[in-house]
PDB file of N, CA and C in Angstrom:
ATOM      1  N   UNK A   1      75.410  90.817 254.452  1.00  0.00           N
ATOM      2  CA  UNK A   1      74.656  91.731 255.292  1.00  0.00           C
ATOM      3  C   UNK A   1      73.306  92.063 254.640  1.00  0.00           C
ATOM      4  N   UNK A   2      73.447  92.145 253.288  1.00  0.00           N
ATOM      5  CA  UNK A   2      71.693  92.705 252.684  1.00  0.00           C
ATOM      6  C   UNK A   2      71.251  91.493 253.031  1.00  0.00           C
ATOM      7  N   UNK A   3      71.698  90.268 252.405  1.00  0.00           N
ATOM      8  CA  UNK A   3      70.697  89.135 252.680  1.00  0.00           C
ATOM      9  C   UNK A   3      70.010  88.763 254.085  1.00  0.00           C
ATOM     10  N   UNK A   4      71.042  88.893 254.954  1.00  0.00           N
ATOM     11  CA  UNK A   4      70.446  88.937 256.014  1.00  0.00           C
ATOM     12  C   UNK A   4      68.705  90.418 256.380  1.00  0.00           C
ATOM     13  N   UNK A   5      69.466  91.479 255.838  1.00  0.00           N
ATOM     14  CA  UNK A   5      68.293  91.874 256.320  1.00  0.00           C
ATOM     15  C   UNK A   5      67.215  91.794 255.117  1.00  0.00           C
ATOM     16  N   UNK A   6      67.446  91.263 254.564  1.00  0.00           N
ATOM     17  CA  UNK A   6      66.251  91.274 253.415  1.00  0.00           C
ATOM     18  C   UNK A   6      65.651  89.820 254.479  1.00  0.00           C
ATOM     19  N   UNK A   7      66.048  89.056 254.392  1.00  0.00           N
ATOM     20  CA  UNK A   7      65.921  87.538 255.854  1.00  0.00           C
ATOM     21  C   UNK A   7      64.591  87.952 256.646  1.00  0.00           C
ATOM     22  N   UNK A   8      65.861  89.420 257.236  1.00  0.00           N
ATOM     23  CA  UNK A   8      65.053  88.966 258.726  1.00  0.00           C
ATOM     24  C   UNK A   8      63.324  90.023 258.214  1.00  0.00           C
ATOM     25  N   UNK A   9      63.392  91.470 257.319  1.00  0.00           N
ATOM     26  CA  UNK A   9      62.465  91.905 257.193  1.00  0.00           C
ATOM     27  C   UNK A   9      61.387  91.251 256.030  1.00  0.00           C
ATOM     28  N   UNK A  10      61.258  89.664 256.090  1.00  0.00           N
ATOM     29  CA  UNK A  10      60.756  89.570 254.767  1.00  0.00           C
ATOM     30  C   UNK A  10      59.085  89.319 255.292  1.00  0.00           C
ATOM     31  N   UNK A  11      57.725  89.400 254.823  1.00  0.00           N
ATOM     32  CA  UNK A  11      56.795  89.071 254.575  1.00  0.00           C
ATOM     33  C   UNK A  11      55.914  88.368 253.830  1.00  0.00           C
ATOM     34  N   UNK A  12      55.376  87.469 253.921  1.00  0.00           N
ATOM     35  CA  UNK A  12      54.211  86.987 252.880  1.00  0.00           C
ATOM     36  C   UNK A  12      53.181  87.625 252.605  1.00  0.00           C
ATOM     37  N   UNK A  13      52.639  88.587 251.706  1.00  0.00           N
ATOM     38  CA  UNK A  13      51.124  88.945 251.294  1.00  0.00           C
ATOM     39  C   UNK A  13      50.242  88.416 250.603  1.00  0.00           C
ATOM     40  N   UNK A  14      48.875  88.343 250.725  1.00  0.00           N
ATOM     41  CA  UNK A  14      47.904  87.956 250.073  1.00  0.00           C
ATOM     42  C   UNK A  14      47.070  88.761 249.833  1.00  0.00           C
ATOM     43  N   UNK A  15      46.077  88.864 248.470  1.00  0.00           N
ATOM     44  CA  UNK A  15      44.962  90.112 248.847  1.00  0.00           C
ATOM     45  C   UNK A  15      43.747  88.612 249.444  1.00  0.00           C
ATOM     46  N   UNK A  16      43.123  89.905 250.391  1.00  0.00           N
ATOM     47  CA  UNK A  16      42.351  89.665 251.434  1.00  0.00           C
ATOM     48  C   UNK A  16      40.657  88.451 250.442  1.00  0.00           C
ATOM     49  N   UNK A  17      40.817  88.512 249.054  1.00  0.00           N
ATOM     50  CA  UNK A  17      39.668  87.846 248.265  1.00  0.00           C
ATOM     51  C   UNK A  17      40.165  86.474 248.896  1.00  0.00           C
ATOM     52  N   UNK A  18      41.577  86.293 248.463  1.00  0.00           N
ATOM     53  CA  UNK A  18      42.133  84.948 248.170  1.00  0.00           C
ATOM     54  C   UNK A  18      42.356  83.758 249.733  1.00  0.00           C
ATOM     55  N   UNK A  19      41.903  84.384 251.024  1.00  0.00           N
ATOM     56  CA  UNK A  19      42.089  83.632 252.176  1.00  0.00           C
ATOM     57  C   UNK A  19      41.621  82.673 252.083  1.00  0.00           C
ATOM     58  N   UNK A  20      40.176  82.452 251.153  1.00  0.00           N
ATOM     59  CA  UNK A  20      39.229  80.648 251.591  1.00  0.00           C
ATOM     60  C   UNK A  20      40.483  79.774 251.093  1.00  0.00           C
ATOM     61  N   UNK A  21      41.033  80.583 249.844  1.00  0.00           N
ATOM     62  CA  UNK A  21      41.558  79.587 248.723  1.00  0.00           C
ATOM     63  C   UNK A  21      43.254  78.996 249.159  1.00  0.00           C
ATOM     64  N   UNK A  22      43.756  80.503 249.705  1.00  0.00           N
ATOM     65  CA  UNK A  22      44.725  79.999 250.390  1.00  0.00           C
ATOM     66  C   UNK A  22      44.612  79.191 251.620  1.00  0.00           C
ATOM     67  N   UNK A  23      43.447  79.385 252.097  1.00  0.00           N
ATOM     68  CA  UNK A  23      43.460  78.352 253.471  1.00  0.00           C
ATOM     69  C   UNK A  23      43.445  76.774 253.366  1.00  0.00           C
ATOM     70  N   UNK A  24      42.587  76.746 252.463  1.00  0.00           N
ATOM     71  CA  UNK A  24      42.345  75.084 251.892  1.00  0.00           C
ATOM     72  C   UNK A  24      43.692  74.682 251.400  1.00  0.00           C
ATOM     73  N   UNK A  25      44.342  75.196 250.174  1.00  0.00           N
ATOM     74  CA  UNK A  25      45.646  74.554 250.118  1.00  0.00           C
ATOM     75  C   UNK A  25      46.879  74.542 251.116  1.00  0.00           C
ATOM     76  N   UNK A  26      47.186  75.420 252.082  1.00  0.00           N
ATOM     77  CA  UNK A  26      47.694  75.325 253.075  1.00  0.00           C
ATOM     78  C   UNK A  26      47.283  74.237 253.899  1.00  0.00           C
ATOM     79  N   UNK A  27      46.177  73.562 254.137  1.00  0.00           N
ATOM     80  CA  UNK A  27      45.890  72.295 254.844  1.00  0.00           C
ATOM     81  C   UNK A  27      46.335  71.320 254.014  1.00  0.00           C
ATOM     82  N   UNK A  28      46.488  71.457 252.840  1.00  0.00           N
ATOM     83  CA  UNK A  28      46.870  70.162 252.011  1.00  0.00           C
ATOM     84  C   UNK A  28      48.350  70.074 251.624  1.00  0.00           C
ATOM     85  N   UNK A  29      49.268  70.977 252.559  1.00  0.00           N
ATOM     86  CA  UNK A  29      50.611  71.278 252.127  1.00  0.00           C
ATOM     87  C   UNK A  29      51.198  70.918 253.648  1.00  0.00           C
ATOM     88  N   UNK A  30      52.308  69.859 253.076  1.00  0.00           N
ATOM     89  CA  UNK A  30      53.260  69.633 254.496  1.00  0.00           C
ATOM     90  C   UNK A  30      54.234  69.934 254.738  1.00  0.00           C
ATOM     91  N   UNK A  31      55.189  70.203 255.070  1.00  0.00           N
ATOM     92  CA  UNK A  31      56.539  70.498 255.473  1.00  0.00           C
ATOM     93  C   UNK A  31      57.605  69.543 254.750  1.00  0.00           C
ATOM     94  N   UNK A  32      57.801  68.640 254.725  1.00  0.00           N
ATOM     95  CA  UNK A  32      58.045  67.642 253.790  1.00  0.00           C
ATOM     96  C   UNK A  32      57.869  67.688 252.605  1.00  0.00           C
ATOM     97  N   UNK A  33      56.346  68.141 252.376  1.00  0.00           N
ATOM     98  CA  UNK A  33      56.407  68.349 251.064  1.00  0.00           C
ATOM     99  C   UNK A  33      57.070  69.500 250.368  1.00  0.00           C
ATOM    100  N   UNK A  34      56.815  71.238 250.781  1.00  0.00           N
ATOM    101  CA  UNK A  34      57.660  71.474 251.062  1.00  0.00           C
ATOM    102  C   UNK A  34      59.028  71.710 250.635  1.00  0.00           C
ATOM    103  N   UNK A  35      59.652  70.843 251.447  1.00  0.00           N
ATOM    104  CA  UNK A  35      61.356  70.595 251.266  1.00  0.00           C
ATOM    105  C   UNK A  35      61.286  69.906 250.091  1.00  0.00           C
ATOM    106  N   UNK A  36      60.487  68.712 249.629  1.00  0.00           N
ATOM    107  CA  UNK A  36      61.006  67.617 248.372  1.00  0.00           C
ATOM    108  C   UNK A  36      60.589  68.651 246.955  1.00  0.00           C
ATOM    109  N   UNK A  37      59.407  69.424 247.097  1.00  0.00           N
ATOM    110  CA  UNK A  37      59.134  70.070 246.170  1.00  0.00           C
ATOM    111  C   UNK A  37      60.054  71.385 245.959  1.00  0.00           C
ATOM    112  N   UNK A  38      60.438  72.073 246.744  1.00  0.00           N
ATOM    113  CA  UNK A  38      61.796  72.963 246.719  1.00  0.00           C
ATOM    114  C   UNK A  38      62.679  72.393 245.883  1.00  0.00           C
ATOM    115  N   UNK A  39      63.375  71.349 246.350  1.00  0.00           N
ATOM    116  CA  UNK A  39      64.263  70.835 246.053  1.00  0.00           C
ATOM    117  C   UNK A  39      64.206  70.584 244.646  1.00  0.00           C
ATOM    118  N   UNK A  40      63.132  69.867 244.156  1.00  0.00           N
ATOM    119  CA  UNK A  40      62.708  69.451 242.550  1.00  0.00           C
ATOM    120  C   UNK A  40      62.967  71.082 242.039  1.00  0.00           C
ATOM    121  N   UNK A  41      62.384  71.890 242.423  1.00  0.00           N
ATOM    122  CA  UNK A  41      62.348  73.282 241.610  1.00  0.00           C
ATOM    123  C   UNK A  41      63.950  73.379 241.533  1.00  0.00           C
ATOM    124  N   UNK A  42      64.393  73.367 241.995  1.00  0.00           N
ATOM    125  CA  UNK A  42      65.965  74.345 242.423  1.00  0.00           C
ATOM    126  C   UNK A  42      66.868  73.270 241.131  1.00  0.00           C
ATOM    127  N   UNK A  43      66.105  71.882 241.228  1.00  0.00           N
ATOM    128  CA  UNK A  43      67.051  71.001 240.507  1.00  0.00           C
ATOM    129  C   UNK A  43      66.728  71.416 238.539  1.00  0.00           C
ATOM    130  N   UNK A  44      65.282  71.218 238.609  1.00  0.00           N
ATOM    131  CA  UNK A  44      64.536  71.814 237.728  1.00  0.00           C
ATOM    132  C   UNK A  44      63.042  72.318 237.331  1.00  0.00           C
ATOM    133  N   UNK A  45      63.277  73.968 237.591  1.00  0.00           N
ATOM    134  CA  UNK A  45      62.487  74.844 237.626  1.00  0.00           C
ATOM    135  C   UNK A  45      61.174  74.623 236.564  1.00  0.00           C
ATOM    136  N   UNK A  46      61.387  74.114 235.608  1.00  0.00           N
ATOM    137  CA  UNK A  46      60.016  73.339 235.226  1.00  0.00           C
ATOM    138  C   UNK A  46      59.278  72.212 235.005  1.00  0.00           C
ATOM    139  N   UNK A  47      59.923  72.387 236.127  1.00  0.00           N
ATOM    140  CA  UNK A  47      59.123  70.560 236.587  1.00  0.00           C
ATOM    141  C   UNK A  47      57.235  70.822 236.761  1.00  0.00           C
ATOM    142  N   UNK A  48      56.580  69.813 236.788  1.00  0.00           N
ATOM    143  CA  UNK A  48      55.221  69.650 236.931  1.00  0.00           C
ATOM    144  C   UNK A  48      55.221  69.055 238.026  1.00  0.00           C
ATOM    145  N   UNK A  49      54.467  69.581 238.793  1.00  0.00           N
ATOM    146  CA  UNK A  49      53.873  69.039 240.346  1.00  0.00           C
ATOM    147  C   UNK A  49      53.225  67.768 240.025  1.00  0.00           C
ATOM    148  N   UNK A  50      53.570  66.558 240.708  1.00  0.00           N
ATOM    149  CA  UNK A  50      53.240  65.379 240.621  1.00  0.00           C
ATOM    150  C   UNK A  50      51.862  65.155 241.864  1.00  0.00           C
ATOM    151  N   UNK A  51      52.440  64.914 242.851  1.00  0.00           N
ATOM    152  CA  UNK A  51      51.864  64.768 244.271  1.00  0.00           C
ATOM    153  C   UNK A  51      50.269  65.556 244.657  1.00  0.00           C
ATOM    154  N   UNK A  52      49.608  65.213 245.044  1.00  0.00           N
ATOM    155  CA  UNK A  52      48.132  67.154 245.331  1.00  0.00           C
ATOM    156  C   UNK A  52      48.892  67.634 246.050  1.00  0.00           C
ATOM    157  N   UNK A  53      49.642  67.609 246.953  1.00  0.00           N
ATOM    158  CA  UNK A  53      50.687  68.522 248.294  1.00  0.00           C
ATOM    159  C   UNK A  53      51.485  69.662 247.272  1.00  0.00           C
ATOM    160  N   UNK A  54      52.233  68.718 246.016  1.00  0.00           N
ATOM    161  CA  UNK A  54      52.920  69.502 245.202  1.00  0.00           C
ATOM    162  C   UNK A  54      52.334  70.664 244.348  1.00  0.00           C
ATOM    163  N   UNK A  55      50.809  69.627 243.928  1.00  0.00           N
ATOM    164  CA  UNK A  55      50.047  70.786 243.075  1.00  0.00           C
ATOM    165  C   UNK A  55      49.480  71.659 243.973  1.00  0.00           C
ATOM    166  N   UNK A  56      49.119  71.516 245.169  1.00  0.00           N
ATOM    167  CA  UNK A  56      48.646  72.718 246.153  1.00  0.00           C
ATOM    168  C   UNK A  56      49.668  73.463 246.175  1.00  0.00           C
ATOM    169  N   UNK A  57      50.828  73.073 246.712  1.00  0.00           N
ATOM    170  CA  UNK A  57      52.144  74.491 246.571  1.00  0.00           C
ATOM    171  C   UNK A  57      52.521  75.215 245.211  1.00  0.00           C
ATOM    172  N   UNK A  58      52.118  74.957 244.413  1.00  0.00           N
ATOM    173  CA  UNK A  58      52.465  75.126 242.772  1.00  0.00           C
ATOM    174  C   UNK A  58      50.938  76.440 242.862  1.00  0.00           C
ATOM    175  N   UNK A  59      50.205  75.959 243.412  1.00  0.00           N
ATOM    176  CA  UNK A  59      48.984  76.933 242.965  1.00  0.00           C
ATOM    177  C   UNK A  59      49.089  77.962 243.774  1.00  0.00           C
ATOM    178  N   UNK A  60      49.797  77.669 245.258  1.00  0.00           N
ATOM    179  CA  UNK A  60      50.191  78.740 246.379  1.00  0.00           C
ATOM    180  C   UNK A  60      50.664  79.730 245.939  1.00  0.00           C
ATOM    181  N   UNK A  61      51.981  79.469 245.078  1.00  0.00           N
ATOM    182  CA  UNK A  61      52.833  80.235 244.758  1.00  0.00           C
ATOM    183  C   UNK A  61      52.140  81.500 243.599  1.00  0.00           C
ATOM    184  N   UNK A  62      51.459  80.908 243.113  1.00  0.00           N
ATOM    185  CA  UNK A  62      50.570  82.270 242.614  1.00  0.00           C
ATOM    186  C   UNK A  62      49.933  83.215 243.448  1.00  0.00           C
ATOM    187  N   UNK A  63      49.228  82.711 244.274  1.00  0.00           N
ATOM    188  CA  UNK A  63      48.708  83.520 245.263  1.00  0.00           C
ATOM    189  C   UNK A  63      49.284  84.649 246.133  1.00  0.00           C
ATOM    190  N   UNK A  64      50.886  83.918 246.696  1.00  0.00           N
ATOM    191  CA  UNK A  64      51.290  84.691 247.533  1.00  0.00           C
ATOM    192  C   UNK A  64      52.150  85.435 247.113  1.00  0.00           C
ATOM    193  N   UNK A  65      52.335  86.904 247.772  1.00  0.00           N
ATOM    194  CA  UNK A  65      53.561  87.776 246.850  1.00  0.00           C
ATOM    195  C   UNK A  65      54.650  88.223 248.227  1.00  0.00           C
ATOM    196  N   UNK A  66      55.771  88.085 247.717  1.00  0.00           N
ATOM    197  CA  UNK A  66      57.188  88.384 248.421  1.00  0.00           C
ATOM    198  C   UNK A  66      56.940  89.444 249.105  1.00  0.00           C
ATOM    199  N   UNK A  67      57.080  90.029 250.540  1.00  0.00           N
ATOM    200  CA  UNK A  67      57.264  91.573 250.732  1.00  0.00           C
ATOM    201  C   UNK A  67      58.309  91.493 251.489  1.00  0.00           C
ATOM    202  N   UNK A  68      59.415  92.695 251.165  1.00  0.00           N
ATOM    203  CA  UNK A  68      60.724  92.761 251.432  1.00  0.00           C
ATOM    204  C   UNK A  68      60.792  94.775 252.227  1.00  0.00           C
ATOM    205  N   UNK A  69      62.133  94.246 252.712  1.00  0.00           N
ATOM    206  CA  UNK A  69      62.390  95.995 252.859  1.00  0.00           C
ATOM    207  C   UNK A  69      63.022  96.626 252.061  1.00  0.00           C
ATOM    208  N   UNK A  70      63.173  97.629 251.638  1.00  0.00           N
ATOM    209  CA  UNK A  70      63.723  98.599 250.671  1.00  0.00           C
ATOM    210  C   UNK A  70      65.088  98.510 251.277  1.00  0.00           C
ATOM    211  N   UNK A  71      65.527  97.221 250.469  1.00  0.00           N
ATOM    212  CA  UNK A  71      67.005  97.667 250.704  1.00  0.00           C
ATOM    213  C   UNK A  71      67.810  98.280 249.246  1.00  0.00           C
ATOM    214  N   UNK A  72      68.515  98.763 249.077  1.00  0.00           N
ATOM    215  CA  UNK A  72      68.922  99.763 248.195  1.00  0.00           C
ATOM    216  C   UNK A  72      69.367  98.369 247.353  1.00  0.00           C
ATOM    217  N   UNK A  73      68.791  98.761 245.672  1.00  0.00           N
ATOM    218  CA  UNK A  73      69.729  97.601 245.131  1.00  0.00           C
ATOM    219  C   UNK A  73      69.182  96.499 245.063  1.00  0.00           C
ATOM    220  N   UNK A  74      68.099  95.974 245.860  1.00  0.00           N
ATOM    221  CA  UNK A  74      67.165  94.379 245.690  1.00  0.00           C
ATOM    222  C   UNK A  74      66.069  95.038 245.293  1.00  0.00           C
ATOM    223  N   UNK A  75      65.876  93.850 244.691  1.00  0.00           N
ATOM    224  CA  UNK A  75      64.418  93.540 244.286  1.00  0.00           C
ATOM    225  C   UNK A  75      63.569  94.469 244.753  1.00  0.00           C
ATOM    226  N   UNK A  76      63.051  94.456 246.098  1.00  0.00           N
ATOM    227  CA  UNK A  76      62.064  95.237 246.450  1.00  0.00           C
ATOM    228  C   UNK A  76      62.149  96.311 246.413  1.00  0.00           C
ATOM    229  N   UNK A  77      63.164  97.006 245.918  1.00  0.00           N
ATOM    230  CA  UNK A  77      63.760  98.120 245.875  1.00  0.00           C
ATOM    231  C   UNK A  77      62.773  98.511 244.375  1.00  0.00           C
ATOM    232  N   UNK A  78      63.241  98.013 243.609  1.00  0.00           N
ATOM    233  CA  UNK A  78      62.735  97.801 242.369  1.00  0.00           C
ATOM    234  C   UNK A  78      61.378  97.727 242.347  1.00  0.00           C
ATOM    235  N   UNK A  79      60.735  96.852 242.856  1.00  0.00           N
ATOM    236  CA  UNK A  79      59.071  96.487 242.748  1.00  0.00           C
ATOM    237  C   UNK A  79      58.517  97.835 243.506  1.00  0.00           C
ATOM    238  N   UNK A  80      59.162  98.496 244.747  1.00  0.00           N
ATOM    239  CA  UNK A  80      58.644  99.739 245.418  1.00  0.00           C
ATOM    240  C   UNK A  80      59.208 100.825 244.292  1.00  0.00           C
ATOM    241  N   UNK A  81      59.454 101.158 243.636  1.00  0.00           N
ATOM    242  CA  UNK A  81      59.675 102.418 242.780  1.00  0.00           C
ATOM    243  C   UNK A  81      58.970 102.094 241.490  1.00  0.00           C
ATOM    244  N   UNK A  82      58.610 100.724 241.176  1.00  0.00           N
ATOM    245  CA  UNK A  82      57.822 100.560 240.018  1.00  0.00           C
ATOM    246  C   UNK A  82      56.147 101.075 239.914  1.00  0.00           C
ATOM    247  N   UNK A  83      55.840 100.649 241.742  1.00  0.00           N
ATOM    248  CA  UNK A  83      54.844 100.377 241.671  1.00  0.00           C
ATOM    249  C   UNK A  83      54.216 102.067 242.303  1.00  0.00           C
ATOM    250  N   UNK A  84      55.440 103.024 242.664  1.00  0.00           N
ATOM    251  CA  UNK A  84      55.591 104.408 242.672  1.00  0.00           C
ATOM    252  C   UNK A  84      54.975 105.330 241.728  1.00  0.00           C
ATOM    253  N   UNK A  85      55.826 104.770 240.482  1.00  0.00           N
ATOM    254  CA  UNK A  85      55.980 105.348 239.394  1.00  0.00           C
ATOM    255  C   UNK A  85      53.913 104.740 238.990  1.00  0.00           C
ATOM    256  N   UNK A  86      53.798 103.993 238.894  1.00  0.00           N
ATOM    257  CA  UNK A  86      52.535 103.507 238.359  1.00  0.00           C
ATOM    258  C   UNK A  86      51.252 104.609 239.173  1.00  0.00           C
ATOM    259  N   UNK A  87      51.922 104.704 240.407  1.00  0.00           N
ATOM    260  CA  UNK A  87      50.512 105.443 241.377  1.00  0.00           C
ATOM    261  C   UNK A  87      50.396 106.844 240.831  1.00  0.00           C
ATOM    262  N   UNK A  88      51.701 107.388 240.550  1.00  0.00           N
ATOM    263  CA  UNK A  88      51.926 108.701 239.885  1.00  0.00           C
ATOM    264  C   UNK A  88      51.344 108.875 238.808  1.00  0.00           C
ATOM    265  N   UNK A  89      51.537 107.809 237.803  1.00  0.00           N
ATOM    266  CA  UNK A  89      50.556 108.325 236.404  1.00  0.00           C
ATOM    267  C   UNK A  89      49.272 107.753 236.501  1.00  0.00           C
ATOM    268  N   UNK A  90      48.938 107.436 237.841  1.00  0.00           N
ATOM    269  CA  UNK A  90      47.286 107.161 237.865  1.00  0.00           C
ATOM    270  C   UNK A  90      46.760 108.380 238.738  1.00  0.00           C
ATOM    271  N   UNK A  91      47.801 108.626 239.708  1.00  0.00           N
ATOM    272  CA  UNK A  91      47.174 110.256 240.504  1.00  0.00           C
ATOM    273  C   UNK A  91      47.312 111.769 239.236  1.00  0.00           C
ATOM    274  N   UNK A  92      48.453 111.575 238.686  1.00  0.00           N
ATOM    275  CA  UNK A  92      48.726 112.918 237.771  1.00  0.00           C
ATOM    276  C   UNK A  92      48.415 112.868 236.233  1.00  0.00           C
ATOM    277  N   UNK A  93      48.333 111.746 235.685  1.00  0.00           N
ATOM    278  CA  UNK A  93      48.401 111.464 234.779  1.00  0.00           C
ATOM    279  C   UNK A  93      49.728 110.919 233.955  1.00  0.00           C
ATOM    280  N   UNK A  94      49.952 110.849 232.456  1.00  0.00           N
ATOM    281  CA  UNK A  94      50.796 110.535 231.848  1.00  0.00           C
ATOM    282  C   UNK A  94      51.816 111.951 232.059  1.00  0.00           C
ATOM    283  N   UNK A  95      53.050 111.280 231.938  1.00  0.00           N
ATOM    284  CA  UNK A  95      54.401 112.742 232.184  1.00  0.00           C
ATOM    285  C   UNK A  95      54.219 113.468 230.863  1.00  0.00           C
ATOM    286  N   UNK A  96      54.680 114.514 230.407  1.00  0.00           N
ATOM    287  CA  UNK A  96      54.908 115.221 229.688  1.00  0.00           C
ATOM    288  C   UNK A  96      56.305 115.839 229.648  1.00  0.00           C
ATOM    289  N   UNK A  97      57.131 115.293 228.149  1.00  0.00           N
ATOM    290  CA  UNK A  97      58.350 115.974 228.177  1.00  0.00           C
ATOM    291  C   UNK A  97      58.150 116.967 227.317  1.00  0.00           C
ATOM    292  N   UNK A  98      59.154 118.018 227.624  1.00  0.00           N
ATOM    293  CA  UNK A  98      59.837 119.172 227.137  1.00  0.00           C
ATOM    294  C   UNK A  98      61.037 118.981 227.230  1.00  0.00           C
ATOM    295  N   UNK A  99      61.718 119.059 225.265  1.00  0.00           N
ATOM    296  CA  UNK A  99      62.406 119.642 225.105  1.00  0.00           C
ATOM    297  C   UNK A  99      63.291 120.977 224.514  1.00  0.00           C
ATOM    298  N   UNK A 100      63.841 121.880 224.938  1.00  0.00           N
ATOM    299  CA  UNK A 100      64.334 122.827 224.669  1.00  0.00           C
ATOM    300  C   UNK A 100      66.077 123.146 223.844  1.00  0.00           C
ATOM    301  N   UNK A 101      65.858 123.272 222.990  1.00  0.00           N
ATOM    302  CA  UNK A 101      67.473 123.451 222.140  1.00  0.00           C
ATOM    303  C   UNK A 101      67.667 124.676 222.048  1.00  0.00           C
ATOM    304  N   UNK A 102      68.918 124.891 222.769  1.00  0.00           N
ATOM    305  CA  UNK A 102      69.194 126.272 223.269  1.00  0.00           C
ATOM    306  C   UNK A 102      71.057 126.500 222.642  1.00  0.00           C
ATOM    307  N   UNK A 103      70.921 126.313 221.124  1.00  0.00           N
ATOM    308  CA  UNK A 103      72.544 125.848 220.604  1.00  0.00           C
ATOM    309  C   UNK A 103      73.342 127.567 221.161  1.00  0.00           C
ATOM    310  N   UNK A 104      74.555 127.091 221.049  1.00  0.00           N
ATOM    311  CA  UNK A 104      75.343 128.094 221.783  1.00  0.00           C
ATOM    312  C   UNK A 104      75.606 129.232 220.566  1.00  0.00           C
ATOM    313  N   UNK A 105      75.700 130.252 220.698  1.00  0.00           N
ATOM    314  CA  UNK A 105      76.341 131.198 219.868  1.00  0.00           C
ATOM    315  C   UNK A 105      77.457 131.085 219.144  1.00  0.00           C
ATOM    316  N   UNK A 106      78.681 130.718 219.478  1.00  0.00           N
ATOM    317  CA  UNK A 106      79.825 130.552 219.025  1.00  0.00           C
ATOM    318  C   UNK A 106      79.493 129.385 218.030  1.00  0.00           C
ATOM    319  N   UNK A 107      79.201 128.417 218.556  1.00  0.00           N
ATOM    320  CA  UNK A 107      79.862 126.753 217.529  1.00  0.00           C
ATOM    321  C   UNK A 107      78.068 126.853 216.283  1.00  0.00           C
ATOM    322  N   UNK A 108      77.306 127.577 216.817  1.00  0.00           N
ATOM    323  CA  UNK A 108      76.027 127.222 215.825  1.00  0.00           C
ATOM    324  C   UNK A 108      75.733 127.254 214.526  1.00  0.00           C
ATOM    325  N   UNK A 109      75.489 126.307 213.506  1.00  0.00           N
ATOM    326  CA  UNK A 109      75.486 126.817 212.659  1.00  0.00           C
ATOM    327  C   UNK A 109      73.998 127.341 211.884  1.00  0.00           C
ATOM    328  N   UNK A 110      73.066 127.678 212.556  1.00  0.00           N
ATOM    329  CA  UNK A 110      72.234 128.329 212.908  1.00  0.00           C
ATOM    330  C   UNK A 110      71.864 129.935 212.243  1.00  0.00           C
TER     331      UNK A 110
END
């Protein structure tokens, strides 16, 4: 059931600099290619792109970033509270702890 909706709510993002660059390698990337280059990854993940189709998808994959829904527990779950936490100490600054030792009367040896 998560996978599915992680499935059906998923997105591709780009920042808006990178369109010339993603556009050009997207013309040089086929469906075929694609599938054979998937496949090489999955078999082994550091493989070197042979093919330009392969090295265009190899350079894609930098470009583009995953966007998912906050499902409790995935990934995006994770990347949305990271990237939370980051806005917070750029709006408020760094946190500041306090701590307080407040030993009990009875057991202290104090």
């Amino acid at each position: 059931l998560q996978r599915r909706q992680t499935s059906f709510n998923a997105k591709l993002a780009i920042k808006k600099s990178w369109f010339p660059r993603v556009g050009t390698l997207l013309e040089k990337i086929s469906e075929p290619t694609i599938k054979e280059y998937s496949e090489k990854l999955q078999k082994n993940p550091f493989i070197c792109p042979e093919t330009e189709g392969e090295k265009a998808a190899a350079q894609l994959i930098k470009y583009v970033n995953y966007v998912g829904e906050s499902i409790p527990g995935s990934m995006t779950e994770v990347l949305n509270m990271r990237e939370e936490m980051f806005a917070i100490v750029n709006t408020d600054g760094l946190p500041h702890i306090f701590l307080t030792s407040n030993p009990s009367d009875t057991n202290s040896p104090i």
